[in-house]
Protein backbone atom coordinates (compact mmCIF):
# COMPACT_ATOMS: atom_id res chain seq x y z
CA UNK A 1 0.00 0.00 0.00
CA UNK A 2 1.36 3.84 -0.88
CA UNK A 3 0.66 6.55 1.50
CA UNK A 4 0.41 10.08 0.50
CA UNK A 5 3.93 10.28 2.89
CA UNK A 6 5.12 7.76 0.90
CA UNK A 7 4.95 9.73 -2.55
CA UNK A 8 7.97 11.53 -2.55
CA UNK A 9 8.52 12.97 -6.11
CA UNK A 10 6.70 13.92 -9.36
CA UNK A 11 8.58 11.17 -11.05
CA UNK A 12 7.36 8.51 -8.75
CA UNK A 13 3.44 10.02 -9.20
CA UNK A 14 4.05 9.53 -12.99
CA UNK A 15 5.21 5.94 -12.42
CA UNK A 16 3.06 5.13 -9.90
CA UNK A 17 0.09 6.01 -12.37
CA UNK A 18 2.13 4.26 -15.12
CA UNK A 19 2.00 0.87 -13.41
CA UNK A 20 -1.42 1.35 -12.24
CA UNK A 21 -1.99 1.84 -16.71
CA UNK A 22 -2.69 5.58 -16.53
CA UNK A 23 -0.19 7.16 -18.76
CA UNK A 24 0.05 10.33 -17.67
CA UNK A 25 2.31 13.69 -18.89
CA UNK A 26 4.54 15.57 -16.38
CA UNK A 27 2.49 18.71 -15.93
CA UNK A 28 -0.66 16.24 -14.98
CA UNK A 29 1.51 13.96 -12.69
CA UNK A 30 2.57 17.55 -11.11
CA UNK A 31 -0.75 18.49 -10.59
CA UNK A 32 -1.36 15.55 -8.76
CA UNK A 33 1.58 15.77 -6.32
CA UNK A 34 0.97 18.52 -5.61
CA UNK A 35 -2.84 18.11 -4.77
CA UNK A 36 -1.87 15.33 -2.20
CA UNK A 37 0.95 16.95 -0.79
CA UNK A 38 -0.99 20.39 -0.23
CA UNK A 39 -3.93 18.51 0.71
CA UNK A 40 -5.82 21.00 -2.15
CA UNK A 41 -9.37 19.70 -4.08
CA UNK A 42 -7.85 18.54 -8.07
CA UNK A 43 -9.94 20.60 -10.20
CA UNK A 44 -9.95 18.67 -13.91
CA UNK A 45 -11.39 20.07 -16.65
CA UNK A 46 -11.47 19.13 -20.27
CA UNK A 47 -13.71 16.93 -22.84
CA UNK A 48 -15.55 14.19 -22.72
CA UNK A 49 -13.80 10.69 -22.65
CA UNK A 50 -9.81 12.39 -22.33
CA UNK A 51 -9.84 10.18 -18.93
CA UNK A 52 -10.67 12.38 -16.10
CA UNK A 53 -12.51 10.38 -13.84
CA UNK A 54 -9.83 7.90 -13.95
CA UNK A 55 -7.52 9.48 -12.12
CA UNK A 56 -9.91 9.19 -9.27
CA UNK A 57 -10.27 5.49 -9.70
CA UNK A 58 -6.41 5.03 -10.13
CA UNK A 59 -5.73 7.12 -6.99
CA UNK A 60 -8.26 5.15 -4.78
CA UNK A 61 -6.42 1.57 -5.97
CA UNK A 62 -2.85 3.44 -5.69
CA UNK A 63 -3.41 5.07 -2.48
CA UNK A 64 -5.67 1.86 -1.06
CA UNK A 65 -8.81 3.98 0.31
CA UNK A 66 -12.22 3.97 -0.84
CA UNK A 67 -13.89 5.60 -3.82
CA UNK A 68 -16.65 7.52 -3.09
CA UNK A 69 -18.25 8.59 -6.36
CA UNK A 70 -20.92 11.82 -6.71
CA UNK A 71 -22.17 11.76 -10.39
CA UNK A 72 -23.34 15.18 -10.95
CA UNK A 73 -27.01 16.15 -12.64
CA UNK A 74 -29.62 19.04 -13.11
CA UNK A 75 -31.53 19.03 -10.07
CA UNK A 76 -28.75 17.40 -7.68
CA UNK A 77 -29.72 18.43 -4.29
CA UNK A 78 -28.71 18.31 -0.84
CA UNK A 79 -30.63 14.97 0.56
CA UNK A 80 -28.99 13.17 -2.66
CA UNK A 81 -25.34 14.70 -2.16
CA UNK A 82 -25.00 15.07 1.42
CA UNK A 83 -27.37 13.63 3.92
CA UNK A 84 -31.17 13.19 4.88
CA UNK A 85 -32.94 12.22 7.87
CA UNK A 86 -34.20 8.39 7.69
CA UNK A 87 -38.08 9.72 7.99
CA UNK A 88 -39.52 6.09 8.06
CA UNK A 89 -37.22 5.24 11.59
CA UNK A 90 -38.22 8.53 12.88
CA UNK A 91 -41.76 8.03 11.87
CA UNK A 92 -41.82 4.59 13.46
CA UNK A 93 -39.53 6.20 16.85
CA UNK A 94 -42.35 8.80 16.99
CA UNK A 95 -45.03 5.60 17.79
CA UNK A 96 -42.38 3.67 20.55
CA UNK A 97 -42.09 7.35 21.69
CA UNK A 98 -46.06 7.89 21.81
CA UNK A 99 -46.80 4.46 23.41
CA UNK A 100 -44.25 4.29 25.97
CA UNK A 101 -45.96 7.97 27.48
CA UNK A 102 -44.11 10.64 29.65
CA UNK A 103 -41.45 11.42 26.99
CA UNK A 104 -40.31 15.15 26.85
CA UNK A 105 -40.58 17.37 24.04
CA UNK A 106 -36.77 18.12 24.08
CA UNK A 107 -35.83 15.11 24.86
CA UNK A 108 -37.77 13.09 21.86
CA UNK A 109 -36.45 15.75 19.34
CA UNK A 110 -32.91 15.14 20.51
CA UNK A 111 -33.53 11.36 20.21
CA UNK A 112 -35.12 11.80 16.73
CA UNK A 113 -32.67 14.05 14.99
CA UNK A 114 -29.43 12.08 16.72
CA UNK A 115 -26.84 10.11 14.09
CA UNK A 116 -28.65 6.93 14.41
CA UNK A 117 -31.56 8.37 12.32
CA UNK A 118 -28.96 9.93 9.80
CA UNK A 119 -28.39 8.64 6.56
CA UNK A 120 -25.23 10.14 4.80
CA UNK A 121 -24.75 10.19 1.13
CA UNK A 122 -21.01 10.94 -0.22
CA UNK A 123 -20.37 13.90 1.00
CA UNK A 124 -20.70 13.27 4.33
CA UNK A 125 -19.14 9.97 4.54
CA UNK A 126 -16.15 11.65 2.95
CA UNK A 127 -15.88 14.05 5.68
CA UNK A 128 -16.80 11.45 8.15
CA UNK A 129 -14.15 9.20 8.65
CA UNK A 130 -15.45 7.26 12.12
CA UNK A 131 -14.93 3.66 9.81
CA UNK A 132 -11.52 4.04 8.36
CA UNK A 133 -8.75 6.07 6.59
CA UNK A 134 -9.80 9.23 4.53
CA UNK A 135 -11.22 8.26 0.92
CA UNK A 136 -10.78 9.81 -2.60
CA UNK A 137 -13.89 11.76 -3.28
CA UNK A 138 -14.64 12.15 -7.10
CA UNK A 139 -17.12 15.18 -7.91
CA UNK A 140 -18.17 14.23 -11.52
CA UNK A 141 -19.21 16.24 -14.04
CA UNK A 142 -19.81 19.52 -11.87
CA UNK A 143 -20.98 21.29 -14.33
CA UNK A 144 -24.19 19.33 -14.96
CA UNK A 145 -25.43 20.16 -11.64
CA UNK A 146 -27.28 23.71 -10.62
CA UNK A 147 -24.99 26.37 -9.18
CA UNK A 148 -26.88 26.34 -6.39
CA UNK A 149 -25.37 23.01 -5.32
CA UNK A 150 -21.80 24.55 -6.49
CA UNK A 151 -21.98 27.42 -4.32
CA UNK A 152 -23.16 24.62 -1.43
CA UNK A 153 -19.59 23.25 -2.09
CA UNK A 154 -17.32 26.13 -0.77
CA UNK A 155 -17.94 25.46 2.84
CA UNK A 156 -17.08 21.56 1.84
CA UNK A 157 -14.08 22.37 0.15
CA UNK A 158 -12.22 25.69 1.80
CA UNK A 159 -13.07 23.83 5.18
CA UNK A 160 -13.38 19.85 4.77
CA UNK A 161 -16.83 20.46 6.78
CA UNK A 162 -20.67 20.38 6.77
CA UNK A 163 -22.88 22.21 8.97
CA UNK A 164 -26.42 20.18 10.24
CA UNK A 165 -28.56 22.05 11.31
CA UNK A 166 -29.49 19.45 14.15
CA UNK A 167 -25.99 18.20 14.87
CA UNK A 168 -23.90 21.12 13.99
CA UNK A 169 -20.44 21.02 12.35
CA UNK A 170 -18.98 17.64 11.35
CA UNK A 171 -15.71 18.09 10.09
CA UNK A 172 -12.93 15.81 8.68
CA UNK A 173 -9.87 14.90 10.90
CA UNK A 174 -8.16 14.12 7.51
CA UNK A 175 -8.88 15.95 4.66
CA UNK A 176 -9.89 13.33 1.24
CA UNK A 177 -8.47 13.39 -1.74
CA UNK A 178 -10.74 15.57 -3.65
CA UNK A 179 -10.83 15.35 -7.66
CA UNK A 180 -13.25 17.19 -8.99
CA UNK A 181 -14.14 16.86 -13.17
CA UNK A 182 -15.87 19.22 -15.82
CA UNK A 183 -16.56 18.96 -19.73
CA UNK A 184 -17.15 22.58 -19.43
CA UNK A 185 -20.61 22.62 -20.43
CA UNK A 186 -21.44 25.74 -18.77
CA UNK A 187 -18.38 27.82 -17.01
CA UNK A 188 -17.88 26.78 -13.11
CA UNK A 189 -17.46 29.94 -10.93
CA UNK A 190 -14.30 31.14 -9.98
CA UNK A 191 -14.84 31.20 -6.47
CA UNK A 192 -15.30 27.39 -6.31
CA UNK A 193 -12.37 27.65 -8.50
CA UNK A 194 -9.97 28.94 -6.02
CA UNK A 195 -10.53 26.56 -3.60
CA UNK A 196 -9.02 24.08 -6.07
CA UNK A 197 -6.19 22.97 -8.05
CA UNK A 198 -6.72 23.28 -11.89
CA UNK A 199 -5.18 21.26 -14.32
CA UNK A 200 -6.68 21.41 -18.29
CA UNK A 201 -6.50 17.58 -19.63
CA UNK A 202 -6.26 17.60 -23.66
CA UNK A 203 -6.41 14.90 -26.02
CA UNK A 204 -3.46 12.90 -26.13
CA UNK A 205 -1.22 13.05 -28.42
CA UNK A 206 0.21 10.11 -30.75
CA UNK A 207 2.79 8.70 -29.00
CA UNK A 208 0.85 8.94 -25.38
CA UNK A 209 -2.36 7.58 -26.68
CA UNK A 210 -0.46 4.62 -28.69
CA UNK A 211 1.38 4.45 -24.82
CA UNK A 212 -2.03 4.01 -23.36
CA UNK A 213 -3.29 1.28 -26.15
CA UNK A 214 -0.67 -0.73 -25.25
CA UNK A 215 -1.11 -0.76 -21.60
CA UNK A 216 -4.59 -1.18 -21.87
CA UNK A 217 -4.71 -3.66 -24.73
CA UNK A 218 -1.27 -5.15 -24.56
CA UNK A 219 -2.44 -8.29 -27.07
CA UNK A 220 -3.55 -5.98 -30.13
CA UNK A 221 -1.31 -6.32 -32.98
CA UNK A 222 1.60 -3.53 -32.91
CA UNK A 223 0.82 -2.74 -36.52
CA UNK A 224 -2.88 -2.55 -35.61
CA UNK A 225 -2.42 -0.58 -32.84
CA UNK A 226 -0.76 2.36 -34.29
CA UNK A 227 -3.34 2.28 -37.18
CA UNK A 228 -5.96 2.92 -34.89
CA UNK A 229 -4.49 5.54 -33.09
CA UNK A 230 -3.34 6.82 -35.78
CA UNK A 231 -6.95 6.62 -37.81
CA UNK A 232 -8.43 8.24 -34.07
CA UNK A 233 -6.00 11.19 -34.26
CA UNK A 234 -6.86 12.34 -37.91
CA UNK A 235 -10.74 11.71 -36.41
CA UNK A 236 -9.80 14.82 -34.15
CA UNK A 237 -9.05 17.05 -37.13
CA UNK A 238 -12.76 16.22 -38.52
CA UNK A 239 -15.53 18.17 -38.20
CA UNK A 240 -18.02 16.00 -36.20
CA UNK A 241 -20.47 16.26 -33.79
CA UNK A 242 -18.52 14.29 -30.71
CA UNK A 243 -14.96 13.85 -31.31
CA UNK A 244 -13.94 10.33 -29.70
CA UNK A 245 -12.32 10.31 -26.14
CA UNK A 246 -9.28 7.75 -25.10
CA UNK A 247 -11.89 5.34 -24.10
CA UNK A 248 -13.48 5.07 -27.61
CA UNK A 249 -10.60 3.77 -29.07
CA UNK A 250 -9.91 1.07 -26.44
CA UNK A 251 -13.34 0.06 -27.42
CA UNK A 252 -12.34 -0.13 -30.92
CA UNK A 253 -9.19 -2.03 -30.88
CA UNK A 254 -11.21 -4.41 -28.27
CA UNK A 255 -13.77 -5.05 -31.09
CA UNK A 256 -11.55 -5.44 -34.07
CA UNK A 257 -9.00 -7.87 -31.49
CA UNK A 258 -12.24 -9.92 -30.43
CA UNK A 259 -12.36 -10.34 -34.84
CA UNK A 260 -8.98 -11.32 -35.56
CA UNK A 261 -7.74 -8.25 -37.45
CA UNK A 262 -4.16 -7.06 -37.43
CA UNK A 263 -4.51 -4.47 -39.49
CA UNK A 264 -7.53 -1.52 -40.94
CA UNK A 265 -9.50 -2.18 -43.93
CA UNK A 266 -11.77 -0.04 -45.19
CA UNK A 267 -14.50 -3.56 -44.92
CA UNK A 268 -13.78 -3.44 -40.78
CA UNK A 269 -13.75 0.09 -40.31
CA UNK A 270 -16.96 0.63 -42.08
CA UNK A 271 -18.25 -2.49 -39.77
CA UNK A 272 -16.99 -1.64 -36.36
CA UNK A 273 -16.88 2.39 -36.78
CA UNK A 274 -20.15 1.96 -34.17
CA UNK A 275 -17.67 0.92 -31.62
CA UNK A 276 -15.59 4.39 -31.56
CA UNK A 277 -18.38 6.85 -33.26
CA UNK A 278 -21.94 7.50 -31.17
CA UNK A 279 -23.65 9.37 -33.52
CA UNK A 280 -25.41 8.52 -36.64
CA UNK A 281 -24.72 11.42 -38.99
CA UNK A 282 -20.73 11.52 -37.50
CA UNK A 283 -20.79 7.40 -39.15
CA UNK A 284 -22.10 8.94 -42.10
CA UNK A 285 -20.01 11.59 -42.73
CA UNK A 286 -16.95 9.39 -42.23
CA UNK A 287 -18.12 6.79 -44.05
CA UNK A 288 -19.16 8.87 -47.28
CA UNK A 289 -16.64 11.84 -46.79
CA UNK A 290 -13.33 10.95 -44.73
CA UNK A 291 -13.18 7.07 -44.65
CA UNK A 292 -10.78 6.50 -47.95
CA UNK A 293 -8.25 9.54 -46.92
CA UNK A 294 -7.62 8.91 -43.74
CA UNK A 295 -7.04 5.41 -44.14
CA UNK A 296 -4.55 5.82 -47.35
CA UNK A 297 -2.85 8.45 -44.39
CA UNK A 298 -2.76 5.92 -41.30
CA UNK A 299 -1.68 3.07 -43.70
CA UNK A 300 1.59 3.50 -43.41
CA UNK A 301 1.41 4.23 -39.24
């Protein structure tokens, strides 16, 4: 097991992701240091699919603590983020309360809005550590939720705490790894902003993503394996509706693997291009507009 004490250098963050099969660049693997040295929220940003939320799931099996995962959406509230009270136990406490007789006022609110009638969602149990070491929290896709919720997270994050109204504060002993993602759909505010860390991550580039196709499908054919990278990377310079992400392509070379193919025909593209494109007019255009060039381009990859 790694601690955070353990991690001494940038260099041993990028190998440390390395052998955990995230290939990461310098100025990312800094970024990370320095987030768990600092103990400072990891603010990522960039699009869809360039492997963001994996650096919260390789942290959590590098640095052997739980994952505690908040997938962001419209509407995303407190009782779903941080914590609610467990009505149906209260409700039923209420009738034990009512039938035993000569129970206090104060007394049966105390009992009724205590921790045992508490039920915390990730938030909480990220600040609550009671049951073991400090987790890695993952905040996905921020910017899907209201910016009312956002502006609920600068007490969370400039103070590792949450106030209850009933309980008061809880704060954490030991602050979590935060990482916190956005595909920039709508601008997060720069107060949240501060709190945070920010590192942009781009699409890679051809020598890191053929680094990650190897570690990720280490029987694909060599030749094959450059061809699709190579055939993803001129996708980039298209003019489609959802470029592909790194995971798209692992998909791909998955598929055309799982069919015995060592290298790209136009026959297999055309057959498996539903594997790395999700969206019927970007199949089309490729198919009818870009298929022939870019493959006489990655055929010699």
């Amino acid at each position: 097991m790694t601690t955070i004490a353990d991690i001494r250098s940038i260099d041993q963050v990028q190998q440390a992701l390395a052998d955990h099969h995230y290939i990461s660049d310098r100025s990312l693997a800094t970024a990370i240091f320095l987030a768990l040295k600092l103990q400072r929220p990891l603010f990522l940003e960039g699009e869809a699919g360039v492997g963001k939320t994996e650096v919260a799931k390789v942290l959590a099996h590098l640095l052997d603590r739980p994952l505690l995962r908040l997938q962001c959406y419209e509407g995303l509230d407190i009782s779903t983020a941080v914590y609610e009270w467990n009505y149906t136990q209260q409700m039923l406490q209420i009738r034990l309360l009512e039938a035993a007789g000569g129970v206090q006022v104060d007394a049966a609110r105390r009992e009724l809005f205590s921790p045992e009638f508490l039920l915390k969602r990730p938030l909480l149990q990220a600040l609550d550590q009671s049951n073991g070491a400090p987790p890695v929290l993952l905040i996905d896709e921020l910017d899907r939720a209201d910016e009312e919720f956002e502006a609920f997270l600068l007490e969370v994050l400039s103070d590792f705490q949450i106030t209850i109204p009933e309980l008061g504060v809880i704060k954490a002993q030991t602050p979590p790894v935060v990482i916190i993602t956005s595909n920039r759909t709508r601008e997060i505010h720069d107060a949240l902003k501060r709190r945070c860390l920010y590192h942009w991550i781009d699409y890679p580039s051809f020598e890191k993503e053929y680094g990650i196709v190897l570690a990720k499908a280490p029987h694909a054919p060599e030749r094959l394996a450059r061809q699709v990278v190579a055939f993803v990377q001129e996708l980039r310079r298209e003019d489609l509706f959802k470029l592909p992400g790194v995971a798209e392509p692992l998909d791909w070379i998955t598929a055309l693997v799982a069919l015995d193919q060592e290298t790209l025909t136009e026959a297999v593209v055309n057959d498996t291009l539903g594997a790395l494109l999700k969206y019927r007019d970007d199949i089309q255009y490729v198919q009818r507009a870009a298929l022939k060039s870019i493959l006489e381009r990655v055929a010699v990859a």
